[in-house]
Protein backbone atom coordinates (compact mmCIF):
# COMPACT_ATOMS: atom_id res chain seq x y z
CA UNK A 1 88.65 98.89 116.85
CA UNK A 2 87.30 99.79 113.63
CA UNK A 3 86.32 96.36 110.87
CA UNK A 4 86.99 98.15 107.90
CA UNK A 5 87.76 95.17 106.01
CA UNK A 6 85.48 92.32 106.68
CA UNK A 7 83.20 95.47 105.63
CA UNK A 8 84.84 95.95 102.73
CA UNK A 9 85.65 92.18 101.24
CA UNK A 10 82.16 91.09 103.06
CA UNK A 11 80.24 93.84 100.75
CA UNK A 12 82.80 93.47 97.94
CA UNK A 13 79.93 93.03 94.80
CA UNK A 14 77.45 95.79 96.42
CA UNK A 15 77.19 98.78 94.39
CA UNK A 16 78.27 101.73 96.77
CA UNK A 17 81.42 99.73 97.77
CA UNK A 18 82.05 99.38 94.19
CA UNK A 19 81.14 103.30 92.96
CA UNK A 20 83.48 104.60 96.47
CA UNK A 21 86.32 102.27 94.97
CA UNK A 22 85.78 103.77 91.47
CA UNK A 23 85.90 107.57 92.81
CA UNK A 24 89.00 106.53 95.29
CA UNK A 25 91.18 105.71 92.78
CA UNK A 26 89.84 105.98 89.01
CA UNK A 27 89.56 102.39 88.50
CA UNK A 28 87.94 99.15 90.40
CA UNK A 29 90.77 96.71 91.33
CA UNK A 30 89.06 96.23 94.42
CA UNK A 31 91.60 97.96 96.38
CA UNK A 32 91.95 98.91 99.94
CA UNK A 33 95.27 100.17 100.00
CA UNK A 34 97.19 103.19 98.52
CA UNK A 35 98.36 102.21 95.70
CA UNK A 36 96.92 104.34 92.79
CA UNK A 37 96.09 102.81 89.46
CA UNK A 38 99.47 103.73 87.95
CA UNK A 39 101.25 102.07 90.53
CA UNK A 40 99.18 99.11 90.37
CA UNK A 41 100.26 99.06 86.48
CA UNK A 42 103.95 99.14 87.18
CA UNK A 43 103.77 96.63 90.08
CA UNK A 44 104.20 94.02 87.48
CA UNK A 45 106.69 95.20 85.48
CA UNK A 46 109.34 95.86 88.50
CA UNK A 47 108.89 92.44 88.86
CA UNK A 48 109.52 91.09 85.67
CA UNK A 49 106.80 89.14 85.29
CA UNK A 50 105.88 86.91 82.26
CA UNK A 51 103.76 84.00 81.21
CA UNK A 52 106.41 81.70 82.80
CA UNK A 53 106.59 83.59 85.86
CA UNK A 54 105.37 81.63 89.47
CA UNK A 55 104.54 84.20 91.61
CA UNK A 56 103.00 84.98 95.31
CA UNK A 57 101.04 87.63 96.47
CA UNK A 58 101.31 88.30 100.80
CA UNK A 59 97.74 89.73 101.20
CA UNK A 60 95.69 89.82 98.51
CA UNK A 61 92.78 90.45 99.85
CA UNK A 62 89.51 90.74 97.06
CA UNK A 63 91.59 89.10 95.01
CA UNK A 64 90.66 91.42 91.92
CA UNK A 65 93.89 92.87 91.33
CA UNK A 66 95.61 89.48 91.46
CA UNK A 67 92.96 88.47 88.84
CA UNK A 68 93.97 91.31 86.47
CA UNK A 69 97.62 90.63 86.66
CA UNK A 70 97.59 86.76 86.18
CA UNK A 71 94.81 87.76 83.06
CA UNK A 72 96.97 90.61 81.52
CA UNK A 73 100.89 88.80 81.78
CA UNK A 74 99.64 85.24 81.82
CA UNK A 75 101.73 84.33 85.07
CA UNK A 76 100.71 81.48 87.53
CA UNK A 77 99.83 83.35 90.68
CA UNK A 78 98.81 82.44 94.46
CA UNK A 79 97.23 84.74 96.50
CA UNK A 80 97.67 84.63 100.33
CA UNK A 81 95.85 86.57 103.01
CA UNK A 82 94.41 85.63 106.96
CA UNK A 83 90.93 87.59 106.25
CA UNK A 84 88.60 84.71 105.14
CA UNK A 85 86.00 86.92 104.18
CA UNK A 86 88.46 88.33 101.57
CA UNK A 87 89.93 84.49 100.37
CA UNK A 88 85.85 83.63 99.68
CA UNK A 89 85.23 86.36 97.52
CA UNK A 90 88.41 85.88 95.44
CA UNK A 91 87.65 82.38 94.81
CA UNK A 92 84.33 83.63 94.01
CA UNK A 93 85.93 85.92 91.12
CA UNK A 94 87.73 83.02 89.80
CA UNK A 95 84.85 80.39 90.03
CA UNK A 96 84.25 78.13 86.27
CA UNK A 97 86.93 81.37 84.81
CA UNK A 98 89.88 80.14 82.28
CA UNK A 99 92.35 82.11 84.68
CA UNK A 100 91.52 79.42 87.54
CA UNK A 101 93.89 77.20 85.78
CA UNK A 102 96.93 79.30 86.73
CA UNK A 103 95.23 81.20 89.99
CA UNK A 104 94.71 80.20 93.31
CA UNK A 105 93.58 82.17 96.45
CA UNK A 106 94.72 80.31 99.93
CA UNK A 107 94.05 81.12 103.86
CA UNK A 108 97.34 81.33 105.16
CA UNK A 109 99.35 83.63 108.45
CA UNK A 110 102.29 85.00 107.13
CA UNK A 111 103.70 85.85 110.23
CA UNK A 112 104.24 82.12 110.96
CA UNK A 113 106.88 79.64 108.31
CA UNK A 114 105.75 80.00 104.80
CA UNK A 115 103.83 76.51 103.93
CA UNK A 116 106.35 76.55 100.61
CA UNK A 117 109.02 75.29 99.29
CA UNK A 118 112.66 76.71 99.17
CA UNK A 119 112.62 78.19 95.94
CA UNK A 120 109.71 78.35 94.71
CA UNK A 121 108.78 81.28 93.44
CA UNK A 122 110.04 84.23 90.54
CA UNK A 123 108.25 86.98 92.07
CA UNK A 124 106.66 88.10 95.65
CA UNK A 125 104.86 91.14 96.47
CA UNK A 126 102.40 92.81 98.83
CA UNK A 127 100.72 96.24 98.90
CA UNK A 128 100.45 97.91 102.53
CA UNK A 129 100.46 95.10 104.34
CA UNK A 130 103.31 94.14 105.86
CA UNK A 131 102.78 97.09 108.85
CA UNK A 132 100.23 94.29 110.35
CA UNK A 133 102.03 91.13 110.69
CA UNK A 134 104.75 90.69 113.34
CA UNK A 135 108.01 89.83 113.19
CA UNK A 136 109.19 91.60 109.88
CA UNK A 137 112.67 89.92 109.94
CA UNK A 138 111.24 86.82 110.36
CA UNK A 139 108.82 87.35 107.26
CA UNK A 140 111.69 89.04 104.51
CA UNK A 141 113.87 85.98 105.47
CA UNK A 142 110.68 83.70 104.37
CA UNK A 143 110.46 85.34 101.80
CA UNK A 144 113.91 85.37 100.59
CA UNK A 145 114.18 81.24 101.36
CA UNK A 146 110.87 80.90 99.13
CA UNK A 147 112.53 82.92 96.09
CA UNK A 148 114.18 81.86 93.54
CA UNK A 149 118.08 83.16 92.77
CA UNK A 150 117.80 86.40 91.35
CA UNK A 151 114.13 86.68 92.16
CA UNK A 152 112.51 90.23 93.19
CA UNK A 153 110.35 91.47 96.10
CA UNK A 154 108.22 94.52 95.98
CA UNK A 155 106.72 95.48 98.98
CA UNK A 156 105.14 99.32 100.16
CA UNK A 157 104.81 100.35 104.18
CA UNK A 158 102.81 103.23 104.64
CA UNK A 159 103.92 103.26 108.35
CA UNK A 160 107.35 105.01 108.51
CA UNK A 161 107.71 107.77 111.12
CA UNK A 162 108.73 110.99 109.82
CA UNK A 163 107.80 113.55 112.82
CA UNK A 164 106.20 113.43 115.45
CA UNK A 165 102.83 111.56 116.52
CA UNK A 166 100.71 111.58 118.90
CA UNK A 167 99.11 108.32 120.98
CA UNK A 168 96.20 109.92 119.85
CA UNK A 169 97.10 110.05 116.38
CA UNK A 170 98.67 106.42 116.69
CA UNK A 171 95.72 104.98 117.98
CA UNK A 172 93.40 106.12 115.62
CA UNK A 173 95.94 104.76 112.44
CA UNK A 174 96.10 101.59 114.63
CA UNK A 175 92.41 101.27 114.65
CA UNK A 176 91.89 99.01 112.18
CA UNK A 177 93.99 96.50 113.43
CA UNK A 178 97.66 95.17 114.49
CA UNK A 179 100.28 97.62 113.31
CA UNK A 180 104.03 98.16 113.10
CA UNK A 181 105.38 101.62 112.82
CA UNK A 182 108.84 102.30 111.96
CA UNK A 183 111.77 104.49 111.49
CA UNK A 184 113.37 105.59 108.12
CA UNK A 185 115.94 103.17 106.94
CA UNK A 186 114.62 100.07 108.88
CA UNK A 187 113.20 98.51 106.21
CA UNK A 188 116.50 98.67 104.40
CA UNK A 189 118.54 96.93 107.21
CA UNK A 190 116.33 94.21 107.35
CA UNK A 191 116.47 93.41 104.36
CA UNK A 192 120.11 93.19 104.04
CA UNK A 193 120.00 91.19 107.37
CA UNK A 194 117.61 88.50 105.36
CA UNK A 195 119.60 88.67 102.64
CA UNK A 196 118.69 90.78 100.23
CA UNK A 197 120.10 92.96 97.62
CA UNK A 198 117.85 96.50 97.55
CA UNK A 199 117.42 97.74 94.54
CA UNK A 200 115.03 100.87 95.43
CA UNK A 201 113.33 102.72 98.32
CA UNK A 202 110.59 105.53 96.67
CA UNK A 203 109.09 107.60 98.11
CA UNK A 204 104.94 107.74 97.44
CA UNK A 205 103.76 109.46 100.73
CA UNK A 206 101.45 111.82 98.46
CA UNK A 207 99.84 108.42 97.03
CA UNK A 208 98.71 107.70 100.55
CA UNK A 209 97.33 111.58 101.15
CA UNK A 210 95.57 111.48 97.78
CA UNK A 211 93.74 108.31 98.06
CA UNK A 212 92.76 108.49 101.82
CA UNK A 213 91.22 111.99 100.73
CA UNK A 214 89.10 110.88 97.90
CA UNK A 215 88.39 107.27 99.89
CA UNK A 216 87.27 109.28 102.42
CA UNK A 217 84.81 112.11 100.37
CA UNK A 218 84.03 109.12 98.21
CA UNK A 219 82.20 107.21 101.36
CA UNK A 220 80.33 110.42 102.10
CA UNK A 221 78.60 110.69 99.20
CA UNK A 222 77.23 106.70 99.71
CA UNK A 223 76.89 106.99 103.37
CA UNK A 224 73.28 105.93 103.51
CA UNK A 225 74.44 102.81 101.98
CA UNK A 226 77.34 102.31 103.73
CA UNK A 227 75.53 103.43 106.80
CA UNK A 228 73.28 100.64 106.41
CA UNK A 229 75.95 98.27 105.82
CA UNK A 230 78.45 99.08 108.29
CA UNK A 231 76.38 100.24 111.41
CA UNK A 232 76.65 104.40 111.81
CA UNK A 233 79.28 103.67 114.28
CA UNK A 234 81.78 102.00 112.01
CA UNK A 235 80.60 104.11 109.57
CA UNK A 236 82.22 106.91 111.41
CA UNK A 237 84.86 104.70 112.44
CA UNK A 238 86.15 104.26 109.15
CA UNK A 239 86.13 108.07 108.29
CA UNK A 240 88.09 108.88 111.23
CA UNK A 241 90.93 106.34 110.57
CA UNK A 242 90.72 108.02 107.01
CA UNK A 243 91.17 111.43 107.82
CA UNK A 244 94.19 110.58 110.34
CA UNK A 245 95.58 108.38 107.52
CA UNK A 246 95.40 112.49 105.06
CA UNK A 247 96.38 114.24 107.75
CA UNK A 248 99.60 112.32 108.82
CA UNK A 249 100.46 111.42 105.52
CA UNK A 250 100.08 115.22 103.74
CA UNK A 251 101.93 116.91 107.08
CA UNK A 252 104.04 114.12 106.11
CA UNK A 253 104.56 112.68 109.64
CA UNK A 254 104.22 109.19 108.38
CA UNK A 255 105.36 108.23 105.71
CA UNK A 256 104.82 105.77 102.83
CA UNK A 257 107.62 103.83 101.01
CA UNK A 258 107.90 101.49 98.13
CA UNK A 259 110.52 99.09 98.05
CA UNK A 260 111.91 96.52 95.59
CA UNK A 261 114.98 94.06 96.19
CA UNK A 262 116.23 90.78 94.63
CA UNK A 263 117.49 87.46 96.07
C-alpha cells in the first residue's frame, strides 16, 4: 500500500508539494485528482450554482478547491471526506476567513447513510472519488434522497475498464487504497436504478493520461524534498502508481468518465 494522501494533505502548505501541484496542472487548487483546471472551471457551472445555491461536496479533500468555488459563486458549501488529515487542513484554509460564514469542512464515511436531511441540497459533486467507497448504489440513492427536485449530480470515475488488465496492473492502480473498477455503462444503470435522470456521460480519459504524466515528472524534479517527506520507499511508491495510472489511461485500458444527472 502506497499513503499518497495523508502525504499529500499532511504536507499540503510545504513548498515542493505546492510547486509539483503547480507544474501538474497549471494552477494550485490543491488537487489530487484528474481534473485539469478547465474542468475544475466548468464543474460549477454544470451545476448551476449561484449565491443561493446549498451545495455538498463527497471528498473534498484540501479543501482549496471548495474554497475557490464558494469565494467565486458565493454558494453555501459543505465539504465531506474520511481522510482527517485532509478535513484539518481545510478548516485551516478557512480559519478567521469571511467565506467561513457559508463553508464548512466535516469528517464523515460516505459509504454509510448520509447524516442529512431529505432534501437538502441544490447541488452534489465529487471528483475521482467515488472508485473508493463501497456500495455505489447505495451511495447515488443517498445522494438522490439528499437532493432537492430537479437538483444535479456531477461525479467523474477514472476506473472504467476498457481492455484488458492485468492483476499486476490492477494492483498497482489499487495501491493507494480501496477501489472499484467497472464496466462501461454501469455507472449509467445505477443511476437510473437510484433514480436519476442522466443528462451526460464524457469522455476525459486523456485528462487522466495528461495529468498523471506531468504529476509524475513534476515529483521528479522535487524528489529530494519529497524524498525527505515521504520516505524513498513511498517516494517510489507514488511514482509507480503514477506511471500505471499514464500507461492504462493513454493505451486507454481504463478509462475515465464524467457524468452529470438530475433528481
Amino acid at each position: 500500500m502506497v499513503d499518497l494522501y495523508n502525504s499529500a494533505y499532511g504536507n499540503f502548505a510545504d513548498e515542493a508539494y505546492r510547486q509539483v501541484r503547480i507544474e501538474a496542472y497549471g494552477h494550485d487548487l490543491g488537487q489530487t485528482s484528474w481534473v485539469t483546471t478547465e474542468e475544475s472551471g466548468e464543474i460549477p457551472r454544470s451545476l448551476g450554482l449561484t449565491d443561493r445555491s446549498n451545495v455538498l461536496e463527497i471528498g473534498c479533500g484540501s479543501g482549496f478547491y471548495a474554497v475557490q468555488v464558494a469565494e467565486k459563486f458565493g454558494c453555501r458549501l459543505l465539504g465531506v471526506d474520511v481522510n482527517e488529515a485532509g478535513i484539518r487542513n481545510a478548516n485551516q484554509l478557512i480559519a478567521g476567513k469571511d467565506v467561513a460564514s457559508r463553508l464548512r469542512f466535516e469528517y464523515c464515511d460516505v459509504s454509510k447513510p448520509l447524516p442529512f436531511a431529505d432534501e437538502s441540497f441544490d447541488a452534489v459533486f465529487s471528483n475521482d472519488v467515488l472508485c473508493h467507497i463501497p456500495n455505489r448504489l447505495e451511495v447515488f440513492r443517498e445522494v438522490f434522497r439528499t437532493l432537492k427536485p430537479g437538483g444535479r449530480f456531477l461525479f467523474s470515475d477514472a476506473l472504467i475498464v476498457g481492455g484488458i488488465v492485468s492483476h499486476t496492473e490492477i494492483a498497482t492502480r489499487s495501491s493507494i487504497g480501496f477501489y472499484n473498477f467497472s464496466p462501461p455503462g454501469e455507472n449509467e444503470r445505477l443511476l437510473l436504478l437510484a433514480g436519476f435522470r442522466v443528462l451526460q456521460a464524457s469522455d476525459t480519459t486523456a485528462s487522466a493520461a495528461q495529468i498523471s504524466q506531468r504529476w509524475h515528472d513534476a515529483r521528479i524534479k522535487w524528489k529530494k524534498d519529497l524524498v525527505a517527506a515521504e520516505g524513498q520507499s513511498g517516494f517510489d511508491g507514488v511514482q509507480s502508481f503514477l506511471a500505471n495510472v499514464h500507461t492504462l489511461t493513454s493505451e486507454r485500458r481504463l478509462l475515465r468518465y464524467l457524468y452529470r444527472a438530475e433528481r
